[in-house]
PDB file of N, CA and C in Angstrom:
ATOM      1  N   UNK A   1      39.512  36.202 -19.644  1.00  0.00           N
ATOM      2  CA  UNK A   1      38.355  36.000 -18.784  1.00  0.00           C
ATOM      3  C   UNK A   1      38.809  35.327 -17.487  1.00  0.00           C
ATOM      4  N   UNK A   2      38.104  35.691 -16.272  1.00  0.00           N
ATOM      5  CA  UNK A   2      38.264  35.192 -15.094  1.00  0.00           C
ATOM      6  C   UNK A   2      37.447  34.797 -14.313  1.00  0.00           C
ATOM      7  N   UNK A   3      37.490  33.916 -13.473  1.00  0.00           N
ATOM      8  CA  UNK A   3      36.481  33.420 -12.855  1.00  0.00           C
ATOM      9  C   UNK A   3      36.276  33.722 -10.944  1.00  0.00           C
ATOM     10  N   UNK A   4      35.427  33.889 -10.668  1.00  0.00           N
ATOM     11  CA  UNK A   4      34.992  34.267  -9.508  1.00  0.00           C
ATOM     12  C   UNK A   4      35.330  32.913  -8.280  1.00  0.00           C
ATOM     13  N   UNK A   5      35.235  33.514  -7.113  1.00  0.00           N
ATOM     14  CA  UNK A   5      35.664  32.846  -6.046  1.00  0.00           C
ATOM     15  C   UNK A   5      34.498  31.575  -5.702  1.00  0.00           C
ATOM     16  N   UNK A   6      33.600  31.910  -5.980  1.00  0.00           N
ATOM     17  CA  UNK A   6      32.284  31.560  -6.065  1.00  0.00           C
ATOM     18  C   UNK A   6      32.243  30.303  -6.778  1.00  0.00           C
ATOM     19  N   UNK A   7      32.711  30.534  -8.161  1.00  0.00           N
ATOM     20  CA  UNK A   7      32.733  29.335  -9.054  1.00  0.00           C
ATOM     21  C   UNK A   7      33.528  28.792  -9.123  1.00  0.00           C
ATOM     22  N   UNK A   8      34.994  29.406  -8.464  1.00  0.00           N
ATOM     23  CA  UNK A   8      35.989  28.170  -8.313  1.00  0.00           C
ATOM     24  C   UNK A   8      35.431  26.854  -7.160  1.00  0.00           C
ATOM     25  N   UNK A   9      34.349  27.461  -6.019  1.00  0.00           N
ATOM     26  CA  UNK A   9      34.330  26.615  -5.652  1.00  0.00           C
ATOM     27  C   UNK A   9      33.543  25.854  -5.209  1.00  0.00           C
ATOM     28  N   UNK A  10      32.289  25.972  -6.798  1.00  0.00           N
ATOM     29  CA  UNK A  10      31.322  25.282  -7.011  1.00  0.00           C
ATOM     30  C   UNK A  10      31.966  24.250  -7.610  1.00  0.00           C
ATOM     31  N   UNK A  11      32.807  24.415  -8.531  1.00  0.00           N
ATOM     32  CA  UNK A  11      33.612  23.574  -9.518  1.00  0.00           C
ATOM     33  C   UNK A  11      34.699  22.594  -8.493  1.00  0.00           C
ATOM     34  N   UNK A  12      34.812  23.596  -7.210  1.00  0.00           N
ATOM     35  CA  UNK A  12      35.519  22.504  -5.756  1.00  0.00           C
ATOM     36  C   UNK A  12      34.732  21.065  -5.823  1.00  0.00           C
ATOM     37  N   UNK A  13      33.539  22.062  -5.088  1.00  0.00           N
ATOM     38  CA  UNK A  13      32.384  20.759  -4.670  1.00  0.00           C
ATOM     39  C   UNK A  13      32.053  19.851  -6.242  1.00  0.00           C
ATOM     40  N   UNK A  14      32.063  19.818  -6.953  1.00  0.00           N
ATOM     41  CA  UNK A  14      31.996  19.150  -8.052  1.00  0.00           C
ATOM     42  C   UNK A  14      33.175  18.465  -8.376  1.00  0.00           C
ATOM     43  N   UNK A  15      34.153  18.272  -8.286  1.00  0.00           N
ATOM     44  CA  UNK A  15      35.404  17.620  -7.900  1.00  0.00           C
ATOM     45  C   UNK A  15      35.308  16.777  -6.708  1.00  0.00           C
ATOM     46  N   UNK A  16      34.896  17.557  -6.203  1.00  0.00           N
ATOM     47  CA  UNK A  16      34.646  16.200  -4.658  1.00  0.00           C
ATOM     48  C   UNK A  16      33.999  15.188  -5.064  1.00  0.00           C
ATOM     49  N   UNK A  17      33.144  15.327  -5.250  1.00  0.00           N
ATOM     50  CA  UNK A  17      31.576  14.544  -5.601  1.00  0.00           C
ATOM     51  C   UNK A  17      30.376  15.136  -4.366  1.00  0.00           C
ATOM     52  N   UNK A  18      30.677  15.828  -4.546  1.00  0.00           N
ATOM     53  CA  UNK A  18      29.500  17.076  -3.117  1.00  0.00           C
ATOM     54  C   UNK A  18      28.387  17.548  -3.964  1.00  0.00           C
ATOM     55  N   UNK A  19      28.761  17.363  -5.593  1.00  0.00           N
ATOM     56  CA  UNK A  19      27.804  18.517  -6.193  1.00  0.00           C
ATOM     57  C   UNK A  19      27.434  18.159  -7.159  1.00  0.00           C
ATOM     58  N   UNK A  20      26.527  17.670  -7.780  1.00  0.00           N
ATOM     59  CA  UNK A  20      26.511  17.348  -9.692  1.00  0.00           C
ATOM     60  C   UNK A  20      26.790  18.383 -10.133  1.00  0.00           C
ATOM     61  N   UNK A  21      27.062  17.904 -11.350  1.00  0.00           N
ATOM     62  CA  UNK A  21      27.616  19.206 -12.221  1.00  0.00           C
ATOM     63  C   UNK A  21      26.139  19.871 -13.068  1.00  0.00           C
ATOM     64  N   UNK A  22      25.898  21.036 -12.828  1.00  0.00           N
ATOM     65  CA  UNK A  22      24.897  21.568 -13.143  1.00  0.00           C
ATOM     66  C   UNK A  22      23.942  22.034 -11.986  1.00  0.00           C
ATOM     67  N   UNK A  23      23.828  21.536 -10.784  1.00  0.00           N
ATOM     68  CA  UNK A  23      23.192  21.711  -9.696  1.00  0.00           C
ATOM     69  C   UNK A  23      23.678  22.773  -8.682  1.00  0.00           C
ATOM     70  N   UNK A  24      23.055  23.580  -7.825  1.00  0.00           N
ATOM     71  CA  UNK A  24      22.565  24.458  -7.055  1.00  0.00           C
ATOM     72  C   UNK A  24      23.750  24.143  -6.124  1.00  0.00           C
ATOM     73  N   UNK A  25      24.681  24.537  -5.767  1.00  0.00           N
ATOM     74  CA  UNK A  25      25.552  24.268  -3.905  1.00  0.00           C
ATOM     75  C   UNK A  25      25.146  25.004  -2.986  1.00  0.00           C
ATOM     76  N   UNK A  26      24.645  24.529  -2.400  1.00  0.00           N
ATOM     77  CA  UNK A  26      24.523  24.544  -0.634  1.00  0.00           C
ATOM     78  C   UNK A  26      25.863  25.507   0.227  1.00  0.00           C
ATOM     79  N   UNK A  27      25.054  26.856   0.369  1.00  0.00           N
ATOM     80  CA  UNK A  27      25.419  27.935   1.095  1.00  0.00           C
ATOM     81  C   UNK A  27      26.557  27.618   2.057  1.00  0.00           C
ATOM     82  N   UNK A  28      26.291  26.536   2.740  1.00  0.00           N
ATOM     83  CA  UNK A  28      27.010  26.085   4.002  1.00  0.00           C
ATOM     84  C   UNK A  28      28.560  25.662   3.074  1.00  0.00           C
ATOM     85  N   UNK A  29      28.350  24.487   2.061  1.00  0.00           N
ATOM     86  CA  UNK A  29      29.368  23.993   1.409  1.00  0.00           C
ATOM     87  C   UNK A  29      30.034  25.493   0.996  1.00  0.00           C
ATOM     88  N   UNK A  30      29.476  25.906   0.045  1.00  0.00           N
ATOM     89  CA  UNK A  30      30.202  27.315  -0.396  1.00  0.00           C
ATOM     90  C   UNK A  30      31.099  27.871   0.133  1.00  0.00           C
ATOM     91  N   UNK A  31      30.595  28.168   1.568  1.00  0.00           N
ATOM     92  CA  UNK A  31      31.535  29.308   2.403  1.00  0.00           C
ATOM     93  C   UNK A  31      32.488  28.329   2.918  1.00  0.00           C
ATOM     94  N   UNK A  32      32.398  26.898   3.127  1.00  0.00           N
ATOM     95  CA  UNK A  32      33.592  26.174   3.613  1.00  0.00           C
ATOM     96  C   UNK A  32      34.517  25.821   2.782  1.00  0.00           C
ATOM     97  N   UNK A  33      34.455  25.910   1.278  1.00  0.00           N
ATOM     98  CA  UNK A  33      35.547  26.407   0.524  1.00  0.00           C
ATOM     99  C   UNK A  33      35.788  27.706   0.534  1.00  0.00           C
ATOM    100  N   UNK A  34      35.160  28.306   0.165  1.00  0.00           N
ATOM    101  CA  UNK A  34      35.530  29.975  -0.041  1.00  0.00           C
ATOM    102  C   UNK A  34      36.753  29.851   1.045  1.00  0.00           C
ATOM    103  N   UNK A  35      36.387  29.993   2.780  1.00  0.00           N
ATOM    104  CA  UNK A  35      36.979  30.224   3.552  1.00  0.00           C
ATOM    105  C   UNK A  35      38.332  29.450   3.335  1.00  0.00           C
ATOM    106  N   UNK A  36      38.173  28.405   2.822  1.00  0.00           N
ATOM    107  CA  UNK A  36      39.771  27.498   2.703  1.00  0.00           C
ATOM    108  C   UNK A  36      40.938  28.185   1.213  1.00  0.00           C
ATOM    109  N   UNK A  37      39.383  28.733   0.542  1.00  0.00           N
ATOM    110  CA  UNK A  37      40.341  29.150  -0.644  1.00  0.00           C
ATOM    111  C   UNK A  37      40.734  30.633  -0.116  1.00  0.00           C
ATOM    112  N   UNK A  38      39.780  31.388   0.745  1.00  0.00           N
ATOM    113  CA  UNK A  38      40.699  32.642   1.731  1.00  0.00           C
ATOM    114  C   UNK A  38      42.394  32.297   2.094  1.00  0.00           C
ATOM    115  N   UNK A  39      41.904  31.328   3.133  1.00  0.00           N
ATOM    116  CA  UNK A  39      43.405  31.052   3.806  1.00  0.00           C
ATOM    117  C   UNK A  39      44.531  30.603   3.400  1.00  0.00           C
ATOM    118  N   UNK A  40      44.221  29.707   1.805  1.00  0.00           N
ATOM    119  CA  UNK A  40      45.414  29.542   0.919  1.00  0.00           C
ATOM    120  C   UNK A  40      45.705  30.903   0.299  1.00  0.00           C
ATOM    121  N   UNK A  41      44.847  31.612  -0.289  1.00  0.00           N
ATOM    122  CA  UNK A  41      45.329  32.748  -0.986  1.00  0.00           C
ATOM    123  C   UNK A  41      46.031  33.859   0.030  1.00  0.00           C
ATOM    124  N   UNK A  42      45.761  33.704   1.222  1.00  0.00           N
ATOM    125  CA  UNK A  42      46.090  34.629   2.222  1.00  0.00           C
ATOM    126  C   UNK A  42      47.639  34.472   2.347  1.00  0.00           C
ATOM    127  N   UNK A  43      47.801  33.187   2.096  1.00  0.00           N
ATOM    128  CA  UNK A  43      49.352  32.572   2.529  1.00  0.00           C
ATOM    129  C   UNK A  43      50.262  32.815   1.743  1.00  0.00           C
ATOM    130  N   UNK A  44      49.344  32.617   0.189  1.00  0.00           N
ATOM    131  CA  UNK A  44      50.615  33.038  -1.109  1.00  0.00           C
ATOM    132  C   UNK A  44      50.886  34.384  -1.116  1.00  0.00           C
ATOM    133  N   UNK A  45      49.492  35.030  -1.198  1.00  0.00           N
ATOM    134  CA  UNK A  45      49.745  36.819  -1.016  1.00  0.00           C
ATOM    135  C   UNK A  45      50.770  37.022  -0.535  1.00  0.00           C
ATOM    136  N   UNK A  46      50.803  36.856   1.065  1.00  0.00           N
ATOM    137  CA  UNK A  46      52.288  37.662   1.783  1.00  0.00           C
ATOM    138  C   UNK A  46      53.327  37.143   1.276  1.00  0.00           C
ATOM    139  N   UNK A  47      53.393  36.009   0.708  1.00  0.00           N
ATOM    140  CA  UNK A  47      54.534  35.294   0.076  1.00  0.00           C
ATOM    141  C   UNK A  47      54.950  36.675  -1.202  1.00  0.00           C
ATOM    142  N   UNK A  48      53.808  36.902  -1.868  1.00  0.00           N
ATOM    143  CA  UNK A  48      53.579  37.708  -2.976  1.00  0.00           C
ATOM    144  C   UNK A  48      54.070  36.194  -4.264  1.00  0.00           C
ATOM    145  N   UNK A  49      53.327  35.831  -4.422  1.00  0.00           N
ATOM    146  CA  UNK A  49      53.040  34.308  -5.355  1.00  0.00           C
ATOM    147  C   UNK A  49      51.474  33.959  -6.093  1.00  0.00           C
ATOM    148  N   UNK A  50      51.067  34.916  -6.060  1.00  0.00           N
ATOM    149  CA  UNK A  50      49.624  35.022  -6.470  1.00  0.00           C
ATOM    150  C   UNK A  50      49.537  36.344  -7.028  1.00  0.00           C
ATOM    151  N   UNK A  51      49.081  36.690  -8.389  1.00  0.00           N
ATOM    152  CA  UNK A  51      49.372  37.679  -9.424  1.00  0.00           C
ATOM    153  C   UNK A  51      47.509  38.163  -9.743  1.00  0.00           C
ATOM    154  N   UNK A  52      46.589  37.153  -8.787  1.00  0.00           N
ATOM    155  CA  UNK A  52      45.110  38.041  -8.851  1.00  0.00           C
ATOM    156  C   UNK A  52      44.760  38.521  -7.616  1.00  0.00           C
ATOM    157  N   UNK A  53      43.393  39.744  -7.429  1.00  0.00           N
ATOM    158  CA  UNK A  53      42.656  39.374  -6.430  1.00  0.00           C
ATOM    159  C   UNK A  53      42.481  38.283  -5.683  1.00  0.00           C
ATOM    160  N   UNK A  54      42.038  38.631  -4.155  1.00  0.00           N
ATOM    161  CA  UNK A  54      41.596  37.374  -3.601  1.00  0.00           C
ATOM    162  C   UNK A  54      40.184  36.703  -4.229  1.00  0.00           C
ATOM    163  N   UNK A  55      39.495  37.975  -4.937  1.00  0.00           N
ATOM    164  CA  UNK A  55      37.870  37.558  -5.158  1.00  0.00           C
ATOM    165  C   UNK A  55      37.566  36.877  -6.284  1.00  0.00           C
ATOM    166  N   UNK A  56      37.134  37.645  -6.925  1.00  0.00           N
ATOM    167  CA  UNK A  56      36.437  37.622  -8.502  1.00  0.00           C
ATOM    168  C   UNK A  56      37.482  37.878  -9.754  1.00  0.00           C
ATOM    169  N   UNK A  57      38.576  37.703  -9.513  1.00  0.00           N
ATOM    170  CA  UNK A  57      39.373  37.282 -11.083  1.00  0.00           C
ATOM    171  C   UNK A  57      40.496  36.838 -10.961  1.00  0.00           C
ATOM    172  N   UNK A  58      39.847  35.140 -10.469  1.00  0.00           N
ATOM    173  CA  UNK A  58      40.857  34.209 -10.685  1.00  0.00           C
ATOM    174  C   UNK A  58      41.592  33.615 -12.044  1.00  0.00           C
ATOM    175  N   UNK A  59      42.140  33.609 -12.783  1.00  0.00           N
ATOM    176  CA  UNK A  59      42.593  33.331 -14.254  1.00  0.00           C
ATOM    177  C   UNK A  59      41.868  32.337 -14.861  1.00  0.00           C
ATOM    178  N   UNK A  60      41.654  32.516 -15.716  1.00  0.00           N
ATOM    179  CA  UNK A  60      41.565  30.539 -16.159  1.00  0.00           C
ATOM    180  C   UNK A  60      42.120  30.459 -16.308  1.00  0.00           C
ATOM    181  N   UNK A  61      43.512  30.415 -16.375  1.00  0.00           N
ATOM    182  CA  UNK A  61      44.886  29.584 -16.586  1.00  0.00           C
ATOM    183  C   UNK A  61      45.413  28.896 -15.253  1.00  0.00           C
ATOM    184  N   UNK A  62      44.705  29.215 -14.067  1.00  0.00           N
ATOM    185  CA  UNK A  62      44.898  29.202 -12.625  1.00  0.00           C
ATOM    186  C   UNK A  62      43.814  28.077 -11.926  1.00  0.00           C
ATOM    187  N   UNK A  63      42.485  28.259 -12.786  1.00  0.00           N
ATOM    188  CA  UNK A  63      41.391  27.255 -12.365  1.00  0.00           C
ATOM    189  C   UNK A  63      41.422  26.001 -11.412  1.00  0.00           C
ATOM    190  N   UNK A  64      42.203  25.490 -12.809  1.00  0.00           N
ATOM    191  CA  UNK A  64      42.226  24.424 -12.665  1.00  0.00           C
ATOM    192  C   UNK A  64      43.083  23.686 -11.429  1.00  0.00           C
ATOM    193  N   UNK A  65      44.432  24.472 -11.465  1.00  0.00           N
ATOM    194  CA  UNK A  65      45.100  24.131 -10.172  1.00  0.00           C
ATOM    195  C   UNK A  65      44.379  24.838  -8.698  1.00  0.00           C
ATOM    196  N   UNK A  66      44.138  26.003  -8.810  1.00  0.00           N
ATOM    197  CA  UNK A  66      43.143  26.335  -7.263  1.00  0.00           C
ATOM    198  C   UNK A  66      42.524  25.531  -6.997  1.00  0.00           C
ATOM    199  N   UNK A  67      41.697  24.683  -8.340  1.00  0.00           N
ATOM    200  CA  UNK A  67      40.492  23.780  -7.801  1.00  0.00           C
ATOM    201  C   UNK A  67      41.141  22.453  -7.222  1.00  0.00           C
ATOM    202  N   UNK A  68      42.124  21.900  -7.615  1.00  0.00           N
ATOM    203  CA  UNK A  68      42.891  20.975  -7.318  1.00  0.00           C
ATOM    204  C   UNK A  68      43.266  21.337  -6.179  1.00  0.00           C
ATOM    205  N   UNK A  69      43.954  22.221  -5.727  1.00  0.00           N
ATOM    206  CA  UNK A  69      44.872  22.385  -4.368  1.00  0.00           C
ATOM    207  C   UNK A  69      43.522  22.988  -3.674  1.00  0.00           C
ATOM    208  N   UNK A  70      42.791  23.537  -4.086  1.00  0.00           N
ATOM    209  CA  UNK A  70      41.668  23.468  -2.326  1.00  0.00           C
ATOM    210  C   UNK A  70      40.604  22.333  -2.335  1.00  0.00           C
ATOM    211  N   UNK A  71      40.507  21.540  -3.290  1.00  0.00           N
ATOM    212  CA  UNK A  71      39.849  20.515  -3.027  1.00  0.00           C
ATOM    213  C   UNK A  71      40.206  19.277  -2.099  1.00  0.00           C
ATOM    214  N   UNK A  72      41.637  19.019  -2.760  1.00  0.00           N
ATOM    215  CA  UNK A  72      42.376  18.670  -1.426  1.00  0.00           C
ATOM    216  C   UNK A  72      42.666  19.130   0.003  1.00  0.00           C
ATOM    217  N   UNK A  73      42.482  20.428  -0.132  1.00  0.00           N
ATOM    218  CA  UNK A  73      42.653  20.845   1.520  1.00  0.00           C
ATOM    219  C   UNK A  73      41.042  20.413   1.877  1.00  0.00           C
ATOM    220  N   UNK A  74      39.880  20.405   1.630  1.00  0.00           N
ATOM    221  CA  UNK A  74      38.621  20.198   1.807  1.00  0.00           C
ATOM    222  C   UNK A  74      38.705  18.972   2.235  1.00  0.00           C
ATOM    223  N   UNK A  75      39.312  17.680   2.132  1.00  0.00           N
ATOM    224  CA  UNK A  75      38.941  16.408   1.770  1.00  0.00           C
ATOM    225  C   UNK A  75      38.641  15.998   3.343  1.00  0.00           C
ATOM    226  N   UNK A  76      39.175  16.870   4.318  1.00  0.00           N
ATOM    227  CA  UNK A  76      38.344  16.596   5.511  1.00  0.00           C
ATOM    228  C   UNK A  76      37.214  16.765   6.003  1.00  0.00           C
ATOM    229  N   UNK A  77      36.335  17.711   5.218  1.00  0.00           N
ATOM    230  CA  UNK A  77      35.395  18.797   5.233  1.00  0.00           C
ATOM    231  C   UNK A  77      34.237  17.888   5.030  1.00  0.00           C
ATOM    232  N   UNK A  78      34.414  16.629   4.047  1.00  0.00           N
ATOM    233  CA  UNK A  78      33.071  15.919   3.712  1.00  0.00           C
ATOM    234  C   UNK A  78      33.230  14.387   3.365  1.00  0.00           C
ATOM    235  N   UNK A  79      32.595  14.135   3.365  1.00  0.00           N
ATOM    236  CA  UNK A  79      32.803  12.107   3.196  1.00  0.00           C
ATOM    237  C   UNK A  79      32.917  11.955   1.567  1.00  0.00           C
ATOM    238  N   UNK A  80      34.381  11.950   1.509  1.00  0.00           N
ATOM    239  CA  UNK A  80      35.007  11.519   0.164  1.00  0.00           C
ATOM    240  C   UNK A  80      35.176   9.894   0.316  1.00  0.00           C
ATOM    241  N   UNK A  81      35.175   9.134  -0.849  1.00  0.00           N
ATOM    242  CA  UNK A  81      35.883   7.476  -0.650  1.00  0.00           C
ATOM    243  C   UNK A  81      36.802   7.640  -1.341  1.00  0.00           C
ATOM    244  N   UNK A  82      37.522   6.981  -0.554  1.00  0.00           N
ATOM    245  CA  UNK A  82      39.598   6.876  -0.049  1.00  0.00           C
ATOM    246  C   UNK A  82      40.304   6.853  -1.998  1.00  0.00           C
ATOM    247  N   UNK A  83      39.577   6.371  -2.632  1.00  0.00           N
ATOM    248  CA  UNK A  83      40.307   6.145  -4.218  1.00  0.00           C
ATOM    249  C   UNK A  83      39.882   7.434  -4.643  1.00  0.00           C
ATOM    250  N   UNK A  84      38.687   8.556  -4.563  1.00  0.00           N
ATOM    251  CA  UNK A  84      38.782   9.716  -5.031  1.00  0.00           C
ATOM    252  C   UNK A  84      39.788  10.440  -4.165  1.00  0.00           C
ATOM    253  N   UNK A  85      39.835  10.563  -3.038  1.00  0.00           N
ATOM    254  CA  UNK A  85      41.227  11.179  -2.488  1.00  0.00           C
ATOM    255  C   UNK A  85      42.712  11.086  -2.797  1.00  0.00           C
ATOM    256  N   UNK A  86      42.592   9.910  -3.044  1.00  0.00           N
ATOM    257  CA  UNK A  86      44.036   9.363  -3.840  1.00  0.00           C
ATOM    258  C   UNK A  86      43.898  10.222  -5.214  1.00  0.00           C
ATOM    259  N   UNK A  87      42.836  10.479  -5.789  1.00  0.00           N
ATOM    260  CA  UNK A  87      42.964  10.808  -7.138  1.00  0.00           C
ATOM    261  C   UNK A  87      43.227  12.806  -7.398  1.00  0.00           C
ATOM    262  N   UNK A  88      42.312  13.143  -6.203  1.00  0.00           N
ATOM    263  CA  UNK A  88      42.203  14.379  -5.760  1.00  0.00           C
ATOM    264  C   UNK A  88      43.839  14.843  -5.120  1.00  0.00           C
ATOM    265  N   UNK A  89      44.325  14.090  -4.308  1.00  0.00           N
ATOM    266  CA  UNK A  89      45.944  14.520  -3.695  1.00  0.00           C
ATOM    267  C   UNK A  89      46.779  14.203  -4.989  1.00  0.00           C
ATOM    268  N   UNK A  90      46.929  13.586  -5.911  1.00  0.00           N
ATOM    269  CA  UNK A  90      47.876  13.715  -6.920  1.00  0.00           C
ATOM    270  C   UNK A  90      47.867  14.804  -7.708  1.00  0.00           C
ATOM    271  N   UNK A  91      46.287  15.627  -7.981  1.00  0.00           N
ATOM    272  CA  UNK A  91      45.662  16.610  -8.596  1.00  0.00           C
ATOM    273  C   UNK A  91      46.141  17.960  -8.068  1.00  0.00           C
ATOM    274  N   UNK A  92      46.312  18.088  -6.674  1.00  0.00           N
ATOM    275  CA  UNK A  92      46.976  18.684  -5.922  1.00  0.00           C
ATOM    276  C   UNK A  92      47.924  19.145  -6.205  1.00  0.00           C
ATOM    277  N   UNK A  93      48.982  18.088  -6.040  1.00  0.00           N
ATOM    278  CA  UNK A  93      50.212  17.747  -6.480  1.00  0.00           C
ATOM    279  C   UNK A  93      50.896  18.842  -8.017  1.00  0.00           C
ATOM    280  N   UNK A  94      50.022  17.993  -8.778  1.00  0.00           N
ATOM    281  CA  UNK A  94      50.328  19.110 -10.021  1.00  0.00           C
ATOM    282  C   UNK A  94      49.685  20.175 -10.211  1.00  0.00           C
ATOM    283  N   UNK A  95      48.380  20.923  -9.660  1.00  0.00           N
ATOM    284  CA  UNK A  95      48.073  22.090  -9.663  1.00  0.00           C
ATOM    285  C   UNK A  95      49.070  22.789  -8.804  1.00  0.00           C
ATOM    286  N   UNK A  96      50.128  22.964  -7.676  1.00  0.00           N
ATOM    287  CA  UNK A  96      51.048  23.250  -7.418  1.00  0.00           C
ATOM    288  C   UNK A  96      51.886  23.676  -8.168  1.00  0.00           C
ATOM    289  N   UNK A  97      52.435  22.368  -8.873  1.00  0.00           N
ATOM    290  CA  UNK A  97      53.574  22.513 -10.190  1.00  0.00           C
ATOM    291  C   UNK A  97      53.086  23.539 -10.981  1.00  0.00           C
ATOM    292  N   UNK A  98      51.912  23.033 -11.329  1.00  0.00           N
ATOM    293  CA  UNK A  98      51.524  23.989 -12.708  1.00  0.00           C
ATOM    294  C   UNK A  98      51.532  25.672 -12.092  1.00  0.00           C
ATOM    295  N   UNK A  99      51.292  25.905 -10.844  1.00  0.00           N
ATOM    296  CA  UNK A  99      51.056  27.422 -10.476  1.00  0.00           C
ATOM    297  C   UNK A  99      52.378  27.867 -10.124  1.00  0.00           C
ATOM    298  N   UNK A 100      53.313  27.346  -9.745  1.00  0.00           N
ATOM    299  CA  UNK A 100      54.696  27.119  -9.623  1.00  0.00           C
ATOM    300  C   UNK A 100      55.227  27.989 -11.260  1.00  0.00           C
ATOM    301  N   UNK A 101      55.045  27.065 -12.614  1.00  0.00           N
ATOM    302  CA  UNK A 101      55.236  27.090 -13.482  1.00  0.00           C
ATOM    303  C   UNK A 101      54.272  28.861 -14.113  1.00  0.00           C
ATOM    304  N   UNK A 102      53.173  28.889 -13.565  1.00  0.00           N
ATOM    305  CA  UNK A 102      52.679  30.528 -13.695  1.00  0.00           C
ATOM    306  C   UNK A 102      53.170  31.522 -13.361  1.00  0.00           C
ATOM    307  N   UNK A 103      53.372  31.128 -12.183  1.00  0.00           N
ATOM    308  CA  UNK A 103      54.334  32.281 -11.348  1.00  0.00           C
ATOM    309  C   UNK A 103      55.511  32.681 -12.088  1.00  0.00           C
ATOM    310  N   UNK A 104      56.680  31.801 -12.951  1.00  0.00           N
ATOM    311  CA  UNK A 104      57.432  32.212 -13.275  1.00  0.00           C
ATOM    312  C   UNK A 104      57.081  32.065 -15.055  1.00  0.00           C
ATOM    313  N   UNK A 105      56.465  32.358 -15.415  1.00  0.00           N
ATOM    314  CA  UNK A 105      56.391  32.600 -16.885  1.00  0.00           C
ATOM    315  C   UNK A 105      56.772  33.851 -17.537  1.00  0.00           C
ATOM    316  N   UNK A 106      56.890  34.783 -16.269  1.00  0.00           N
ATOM    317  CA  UNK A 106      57.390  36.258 -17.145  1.00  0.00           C
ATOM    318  C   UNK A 106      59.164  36.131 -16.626  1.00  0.00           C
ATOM    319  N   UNK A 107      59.263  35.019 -16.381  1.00  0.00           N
ATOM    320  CA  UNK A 107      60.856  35.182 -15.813  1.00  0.00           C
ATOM    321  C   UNK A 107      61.942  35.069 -17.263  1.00  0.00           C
ATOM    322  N   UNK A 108      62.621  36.117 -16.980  1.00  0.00           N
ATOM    323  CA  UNK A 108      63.829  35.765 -17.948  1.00  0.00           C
ATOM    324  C   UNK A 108      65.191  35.918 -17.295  1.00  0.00           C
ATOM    325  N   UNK A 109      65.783  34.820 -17.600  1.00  0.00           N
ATOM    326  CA  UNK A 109      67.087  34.257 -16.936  1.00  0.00           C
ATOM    327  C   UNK A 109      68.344  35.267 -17.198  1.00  0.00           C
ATOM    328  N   UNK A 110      69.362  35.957 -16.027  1.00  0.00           N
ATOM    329  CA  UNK A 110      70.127  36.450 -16.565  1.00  0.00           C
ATOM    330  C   UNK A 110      71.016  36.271 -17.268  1.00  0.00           C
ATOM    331  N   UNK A 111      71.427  36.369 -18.734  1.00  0.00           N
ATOM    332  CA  UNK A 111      72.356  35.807 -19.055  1.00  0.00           C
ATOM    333  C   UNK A 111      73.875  35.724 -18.711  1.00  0.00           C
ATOM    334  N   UNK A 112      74.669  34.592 -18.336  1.00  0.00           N
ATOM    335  CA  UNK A 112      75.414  34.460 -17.698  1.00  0.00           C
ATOM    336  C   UNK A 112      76.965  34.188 -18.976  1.00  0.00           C
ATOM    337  N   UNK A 113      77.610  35.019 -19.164  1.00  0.00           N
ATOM    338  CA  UNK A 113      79.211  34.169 -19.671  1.00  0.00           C
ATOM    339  C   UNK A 113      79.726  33.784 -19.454  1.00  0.00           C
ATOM    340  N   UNK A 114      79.832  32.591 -20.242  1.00  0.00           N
ATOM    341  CA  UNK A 114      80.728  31.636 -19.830  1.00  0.00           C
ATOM    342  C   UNK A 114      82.259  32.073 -20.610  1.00  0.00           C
ATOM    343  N   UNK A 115      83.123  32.184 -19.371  1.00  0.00           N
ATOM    344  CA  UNK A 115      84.737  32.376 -19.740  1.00  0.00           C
ATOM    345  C   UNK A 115      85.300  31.021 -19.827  1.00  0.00           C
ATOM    346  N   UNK A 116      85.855  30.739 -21.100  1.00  0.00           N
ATOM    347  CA  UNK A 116      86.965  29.418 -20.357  1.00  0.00           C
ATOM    348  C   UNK A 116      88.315  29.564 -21.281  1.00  0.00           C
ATOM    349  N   UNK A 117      88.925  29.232 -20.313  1.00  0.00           N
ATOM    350  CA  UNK A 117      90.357  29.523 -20.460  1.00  0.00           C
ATOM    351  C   UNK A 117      91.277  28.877 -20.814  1.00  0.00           C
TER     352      UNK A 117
END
């Protein structure tokens, strides 16, 4: 199952503190993630580092770090206090790693012989 662009970043604004959880987001908020989660996905694409659509089937195995790494790019976007930002940029941090760690999960290492003489 995958999740839409939409709800990654309702689940943004709910990470911020922009949104209760369960409540309606505001059109305006919406598209100012969407658009941030455009321009990150735009960046990995040409990289070719991103294995979904830009839209509607983001992984859940992926969620969680998208929501992390564009919530942090957002944190200019709306009046966060300075200890959720601290908490949000470390979140960052390892949704990176962890998509880092996706990207190469179908990797298998060439095996190399070792000669010694």
């Amino acid at each position: 199952m995958s999740k839409t662009k939409t709800q990654v970043a309702t689940k943004v604004l709910e990470k911020l503190g922009v949104l209760e959880s369960g409540a309606t987001a505001d059109s305006a908020d919406l598209t100012i993630i969407e658009d941030k989660y455009d321009s990150w996905y735009g960046v990995l694409a040409a990289e070719d580092k991103v294995s979904w659509g830009s839209g509607d089937n983001i992984p859940n195995e992926a969620v969680a770090s998208v929501v992390s790494i564009i919530a942090n790019d957002c944190l200019t976007e709306f009046i966060i206090p300075q200890d959720k930002q601290v908490i949000i940029d470390r979140d960052a941090t390892k949704g990176n790693d962890n998509l880092k760690k996706l990207e190469y999960v179908d990797y298998v290492p060439e095996e190399i012989d070792n000669h010694y003489y």
